[in-house]
N, C-alpha and C. Protein backbone atom coordinates (compact mmCIF):
# COMPACT_ATOMS: atom_id res chain seq x y z
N UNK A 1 98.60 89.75 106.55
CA UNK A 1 98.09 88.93 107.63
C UNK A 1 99.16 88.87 108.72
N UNK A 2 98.50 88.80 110.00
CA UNK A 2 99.73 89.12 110.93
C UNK A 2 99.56 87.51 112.01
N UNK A 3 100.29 87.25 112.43
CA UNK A 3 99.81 86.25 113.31
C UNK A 3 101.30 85.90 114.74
N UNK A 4 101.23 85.25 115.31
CA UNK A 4 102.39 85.33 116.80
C UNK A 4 102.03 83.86 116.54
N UNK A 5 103.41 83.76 116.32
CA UNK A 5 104.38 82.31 116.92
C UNK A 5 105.43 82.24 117.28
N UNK A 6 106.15 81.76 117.82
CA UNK A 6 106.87 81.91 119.01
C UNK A 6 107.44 83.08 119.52
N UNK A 7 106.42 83.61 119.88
CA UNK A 7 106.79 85.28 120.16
C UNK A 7 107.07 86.22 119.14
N UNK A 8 106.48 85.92 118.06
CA UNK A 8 107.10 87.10 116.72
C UNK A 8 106.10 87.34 116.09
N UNK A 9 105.88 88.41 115.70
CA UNK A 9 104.63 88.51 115.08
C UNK A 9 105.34 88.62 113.95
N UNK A 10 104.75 88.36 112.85
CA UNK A 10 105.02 87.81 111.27
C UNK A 10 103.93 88.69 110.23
N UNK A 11 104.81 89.47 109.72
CA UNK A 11 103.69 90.49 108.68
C UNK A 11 104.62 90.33 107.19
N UNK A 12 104.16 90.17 106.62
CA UNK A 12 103.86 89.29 104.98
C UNK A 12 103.31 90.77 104.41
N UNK A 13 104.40 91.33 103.94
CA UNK A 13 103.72 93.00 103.30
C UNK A 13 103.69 92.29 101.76
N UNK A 14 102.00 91.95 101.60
CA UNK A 14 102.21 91.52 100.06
C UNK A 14 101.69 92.70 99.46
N UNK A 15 101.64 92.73 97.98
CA UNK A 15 101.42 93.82 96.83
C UNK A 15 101.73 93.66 95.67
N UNK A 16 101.52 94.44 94.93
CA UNK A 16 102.44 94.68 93.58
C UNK A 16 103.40 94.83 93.59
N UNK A 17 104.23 93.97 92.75
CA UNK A 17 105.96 94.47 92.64
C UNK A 17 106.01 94.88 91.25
N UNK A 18 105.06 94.33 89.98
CA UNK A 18 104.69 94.53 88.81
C UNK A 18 104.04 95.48 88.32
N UNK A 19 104.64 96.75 87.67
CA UNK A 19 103.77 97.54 87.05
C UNK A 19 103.08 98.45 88.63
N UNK A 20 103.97 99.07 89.21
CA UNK A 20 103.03 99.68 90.04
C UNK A 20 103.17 101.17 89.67
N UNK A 21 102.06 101.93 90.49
CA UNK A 21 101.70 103.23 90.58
C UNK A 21 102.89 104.09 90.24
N UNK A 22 103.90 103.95 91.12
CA UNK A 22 104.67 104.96 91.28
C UNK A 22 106.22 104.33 90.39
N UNK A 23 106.15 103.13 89.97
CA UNK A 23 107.32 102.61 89.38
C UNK A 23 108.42 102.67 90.05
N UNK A 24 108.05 102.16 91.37
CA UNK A 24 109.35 101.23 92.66
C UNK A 24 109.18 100.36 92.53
N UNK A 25 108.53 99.59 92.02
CA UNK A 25 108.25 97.80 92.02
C UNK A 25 107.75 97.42 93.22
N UNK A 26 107.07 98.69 94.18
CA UNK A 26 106.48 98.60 95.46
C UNK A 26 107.22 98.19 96.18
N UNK A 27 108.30 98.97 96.13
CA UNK A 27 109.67 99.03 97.57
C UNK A 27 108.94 100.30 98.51
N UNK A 28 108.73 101.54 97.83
CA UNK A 28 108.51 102.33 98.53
C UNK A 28 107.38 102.60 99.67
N UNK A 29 106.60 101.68 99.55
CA UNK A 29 105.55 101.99 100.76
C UNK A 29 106.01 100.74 101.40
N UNK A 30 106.47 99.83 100.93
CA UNK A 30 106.88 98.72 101.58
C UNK A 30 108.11 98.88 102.71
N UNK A 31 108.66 100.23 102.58
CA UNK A 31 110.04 101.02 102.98
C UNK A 31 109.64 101.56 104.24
N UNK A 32 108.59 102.05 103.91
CA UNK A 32 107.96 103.28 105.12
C UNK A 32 106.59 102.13 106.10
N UNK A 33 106.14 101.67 105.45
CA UNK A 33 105.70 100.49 106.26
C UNK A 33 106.29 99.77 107.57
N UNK A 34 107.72 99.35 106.72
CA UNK A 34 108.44 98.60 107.62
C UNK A 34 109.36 99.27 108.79
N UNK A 35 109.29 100.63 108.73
CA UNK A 35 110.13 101.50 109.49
C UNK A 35 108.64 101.59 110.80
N UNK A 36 107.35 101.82 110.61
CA UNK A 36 106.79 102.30 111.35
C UNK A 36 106.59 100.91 112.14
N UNK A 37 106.30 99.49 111.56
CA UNK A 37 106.23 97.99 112.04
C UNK A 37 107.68 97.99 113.07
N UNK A 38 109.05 98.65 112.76
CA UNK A 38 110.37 97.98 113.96
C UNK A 38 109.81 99.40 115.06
N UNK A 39 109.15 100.10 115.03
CA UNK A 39 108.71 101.05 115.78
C UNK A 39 108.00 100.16 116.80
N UNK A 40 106.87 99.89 116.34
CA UNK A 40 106.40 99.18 117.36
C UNK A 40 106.31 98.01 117.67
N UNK A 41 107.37 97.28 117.06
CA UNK A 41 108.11 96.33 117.73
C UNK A 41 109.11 96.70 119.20
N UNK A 42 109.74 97.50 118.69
CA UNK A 42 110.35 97.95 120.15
C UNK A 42 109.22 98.37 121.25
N UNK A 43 108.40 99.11 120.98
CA UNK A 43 107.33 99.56 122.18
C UNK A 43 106.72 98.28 122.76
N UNK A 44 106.21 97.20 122.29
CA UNK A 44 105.86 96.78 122.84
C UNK A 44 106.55 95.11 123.10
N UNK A 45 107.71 95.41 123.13
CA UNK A 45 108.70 94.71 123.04
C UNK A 45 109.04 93.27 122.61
N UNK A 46 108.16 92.83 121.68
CA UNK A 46 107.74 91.75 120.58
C UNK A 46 108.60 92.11 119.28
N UNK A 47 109.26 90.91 119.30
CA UNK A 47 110.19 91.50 117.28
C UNK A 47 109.01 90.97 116.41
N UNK A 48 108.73 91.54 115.68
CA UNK A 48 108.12 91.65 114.45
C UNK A 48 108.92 91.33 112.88
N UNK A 49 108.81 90.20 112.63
CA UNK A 49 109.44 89.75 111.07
C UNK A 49 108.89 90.17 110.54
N UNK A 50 109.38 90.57 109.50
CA UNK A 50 108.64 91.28 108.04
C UNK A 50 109.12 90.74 106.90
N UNK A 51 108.23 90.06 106.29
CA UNK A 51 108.79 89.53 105.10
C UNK A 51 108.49 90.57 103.60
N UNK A 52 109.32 90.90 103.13
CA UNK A 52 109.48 92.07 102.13
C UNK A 52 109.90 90.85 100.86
N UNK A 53 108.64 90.50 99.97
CA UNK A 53 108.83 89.85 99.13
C UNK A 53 109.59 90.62 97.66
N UNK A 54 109.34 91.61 97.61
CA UNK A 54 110.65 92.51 96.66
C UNK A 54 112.05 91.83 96.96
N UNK A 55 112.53 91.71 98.35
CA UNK A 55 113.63 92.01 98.82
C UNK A 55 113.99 90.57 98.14
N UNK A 56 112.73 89.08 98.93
CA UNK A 56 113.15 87.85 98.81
C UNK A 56 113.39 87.92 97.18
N UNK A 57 112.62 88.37 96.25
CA UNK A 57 112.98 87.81 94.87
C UNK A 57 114.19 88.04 94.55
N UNK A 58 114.52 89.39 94.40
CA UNK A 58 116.11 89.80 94.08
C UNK A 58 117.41 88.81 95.07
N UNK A 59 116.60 88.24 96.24
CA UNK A 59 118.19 87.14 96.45
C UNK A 59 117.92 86.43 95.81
N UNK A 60 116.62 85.74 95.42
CA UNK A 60 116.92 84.04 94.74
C UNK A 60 117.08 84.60 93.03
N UNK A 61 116.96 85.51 92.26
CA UNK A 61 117.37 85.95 91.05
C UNK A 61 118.31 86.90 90.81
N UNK A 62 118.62 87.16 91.41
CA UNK A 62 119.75 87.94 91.65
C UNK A 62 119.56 89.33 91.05
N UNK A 63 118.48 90.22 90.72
CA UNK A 63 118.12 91.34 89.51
C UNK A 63 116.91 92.21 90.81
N UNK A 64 117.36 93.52 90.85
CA UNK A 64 115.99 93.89 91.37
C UNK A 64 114.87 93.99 90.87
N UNK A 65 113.22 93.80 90.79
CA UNK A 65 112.22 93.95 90.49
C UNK A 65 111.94 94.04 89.29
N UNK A 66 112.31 95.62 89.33
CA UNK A 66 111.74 95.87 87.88
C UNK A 66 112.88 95.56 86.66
N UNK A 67 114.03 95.58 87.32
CA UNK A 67 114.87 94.52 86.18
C UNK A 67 114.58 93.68 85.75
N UNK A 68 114.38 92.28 87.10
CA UNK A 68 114.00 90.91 86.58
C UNK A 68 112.61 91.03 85.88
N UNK A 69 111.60 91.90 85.86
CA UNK A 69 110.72 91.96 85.52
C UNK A 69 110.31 92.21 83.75
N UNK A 70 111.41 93.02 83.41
CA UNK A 70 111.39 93.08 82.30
C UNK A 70 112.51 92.19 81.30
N UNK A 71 113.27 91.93 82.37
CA UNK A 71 114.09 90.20 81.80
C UNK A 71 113.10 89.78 80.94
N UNK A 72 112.18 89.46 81.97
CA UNK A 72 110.82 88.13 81.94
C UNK A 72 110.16 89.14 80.87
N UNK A 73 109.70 89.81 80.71
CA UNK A 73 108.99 89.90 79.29
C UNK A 73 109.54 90.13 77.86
N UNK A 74 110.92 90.31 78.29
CA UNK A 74 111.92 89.66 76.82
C UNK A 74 111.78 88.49 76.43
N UNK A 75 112.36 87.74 78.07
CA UNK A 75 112.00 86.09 77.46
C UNK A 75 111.13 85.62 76.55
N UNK A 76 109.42 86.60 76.95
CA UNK A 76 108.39 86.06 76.94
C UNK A 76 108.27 86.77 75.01
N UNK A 77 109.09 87.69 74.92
CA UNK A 77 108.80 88.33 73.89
C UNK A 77 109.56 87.36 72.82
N UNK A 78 110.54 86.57 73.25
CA UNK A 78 111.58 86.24 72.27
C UNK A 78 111.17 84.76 72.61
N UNK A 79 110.59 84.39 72.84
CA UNK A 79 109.93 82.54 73.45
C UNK A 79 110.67 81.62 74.01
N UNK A 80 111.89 82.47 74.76
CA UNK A 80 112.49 81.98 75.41
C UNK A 80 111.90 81.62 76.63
N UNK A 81 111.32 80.15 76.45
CA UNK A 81 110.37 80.05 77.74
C UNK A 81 111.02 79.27 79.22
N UNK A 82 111.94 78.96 78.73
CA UNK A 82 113.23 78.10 79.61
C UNK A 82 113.30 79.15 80.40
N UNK A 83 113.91 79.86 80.22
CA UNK A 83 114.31 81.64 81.30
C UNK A 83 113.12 81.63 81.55
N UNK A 84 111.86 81.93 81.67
CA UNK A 84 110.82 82.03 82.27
C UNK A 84 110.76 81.45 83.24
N UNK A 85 110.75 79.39 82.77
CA UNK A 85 110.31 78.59 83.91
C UNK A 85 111.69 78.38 84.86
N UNK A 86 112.72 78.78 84.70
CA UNK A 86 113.95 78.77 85.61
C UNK A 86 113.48 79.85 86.26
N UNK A 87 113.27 81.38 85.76
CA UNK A 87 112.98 82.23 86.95
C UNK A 87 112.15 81.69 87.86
N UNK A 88 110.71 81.47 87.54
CA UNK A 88 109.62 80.99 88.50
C UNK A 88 110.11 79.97 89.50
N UNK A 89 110.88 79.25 88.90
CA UNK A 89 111.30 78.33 90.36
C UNK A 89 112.13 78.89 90.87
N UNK A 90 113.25 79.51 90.23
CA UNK A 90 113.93 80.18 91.58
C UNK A 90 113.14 81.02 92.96
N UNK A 91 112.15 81.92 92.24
CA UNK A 91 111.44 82.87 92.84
C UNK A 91 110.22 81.86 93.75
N UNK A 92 110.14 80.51 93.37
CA UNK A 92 109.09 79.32 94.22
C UNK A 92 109.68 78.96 95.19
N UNK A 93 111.08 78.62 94.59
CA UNK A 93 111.23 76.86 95.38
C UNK A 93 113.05 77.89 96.18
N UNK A 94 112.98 78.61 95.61
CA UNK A 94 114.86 79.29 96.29
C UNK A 94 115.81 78.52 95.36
N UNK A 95 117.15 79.01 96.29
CA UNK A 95 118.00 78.33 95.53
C UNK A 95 118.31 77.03 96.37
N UNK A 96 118.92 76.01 95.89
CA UNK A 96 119.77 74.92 96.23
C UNK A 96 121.53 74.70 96.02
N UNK A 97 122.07 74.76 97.34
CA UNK A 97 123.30 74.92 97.00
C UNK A 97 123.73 73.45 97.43
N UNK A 98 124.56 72.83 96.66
CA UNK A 98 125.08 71.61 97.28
C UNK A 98 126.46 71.32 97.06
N UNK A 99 126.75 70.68 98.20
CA UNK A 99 128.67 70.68 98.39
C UNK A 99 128.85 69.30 98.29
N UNK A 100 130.10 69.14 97.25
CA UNK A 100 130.44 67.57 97.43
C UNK A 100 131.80 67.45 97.91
């Protein structure tokens, strides 16, 4: 879905990151996508955000895709369900850093 607010158009490349076709965790069309989107951002001289939800999970868990992915079905294999519900919020809510 694409939409303009304050001058940016905002594209949300959602998909599979789980179990996909080609076993990138759907980086790869998400790769070539986003090269042709800063294309025509420059032409028509509007920046275009792209949110690459692959990219966001691996900062708030720190594991790329198909790593953290099969973390999570160890957990799930070994009933370690704590590691489960800690991933999910990281990957919900981000992280929280706080300074005292």
């Amino acid at each position: 879905m694409n939409s303009i607010i304050n001058n940016w158009i905002k594209c949300y490349l959602i998909g599979a990151m789980e179990k996909t076709a080609k076993g990138d965790a759907g980086r790869g069309w998400r790769n070539e996508i986003k090269i042709e989107l800063i294309k025509r951002s420059d032409i028509n001289g509007n920046p275009i955000y792209i949110f690459d939800p692959t990219l966001e999970e691996q900062s708030k868990v720190d594991y790329p895709p198909l790593e953290y992915h099969k973390k999570v079905e160890g957990w799930i294999a070994s009933g370690n369900n704590d590691k489960v519900k800690e991933g999910c919020n990281l990957i919900w809510r981000g992280k929280t850093l706080i300074k005292k």
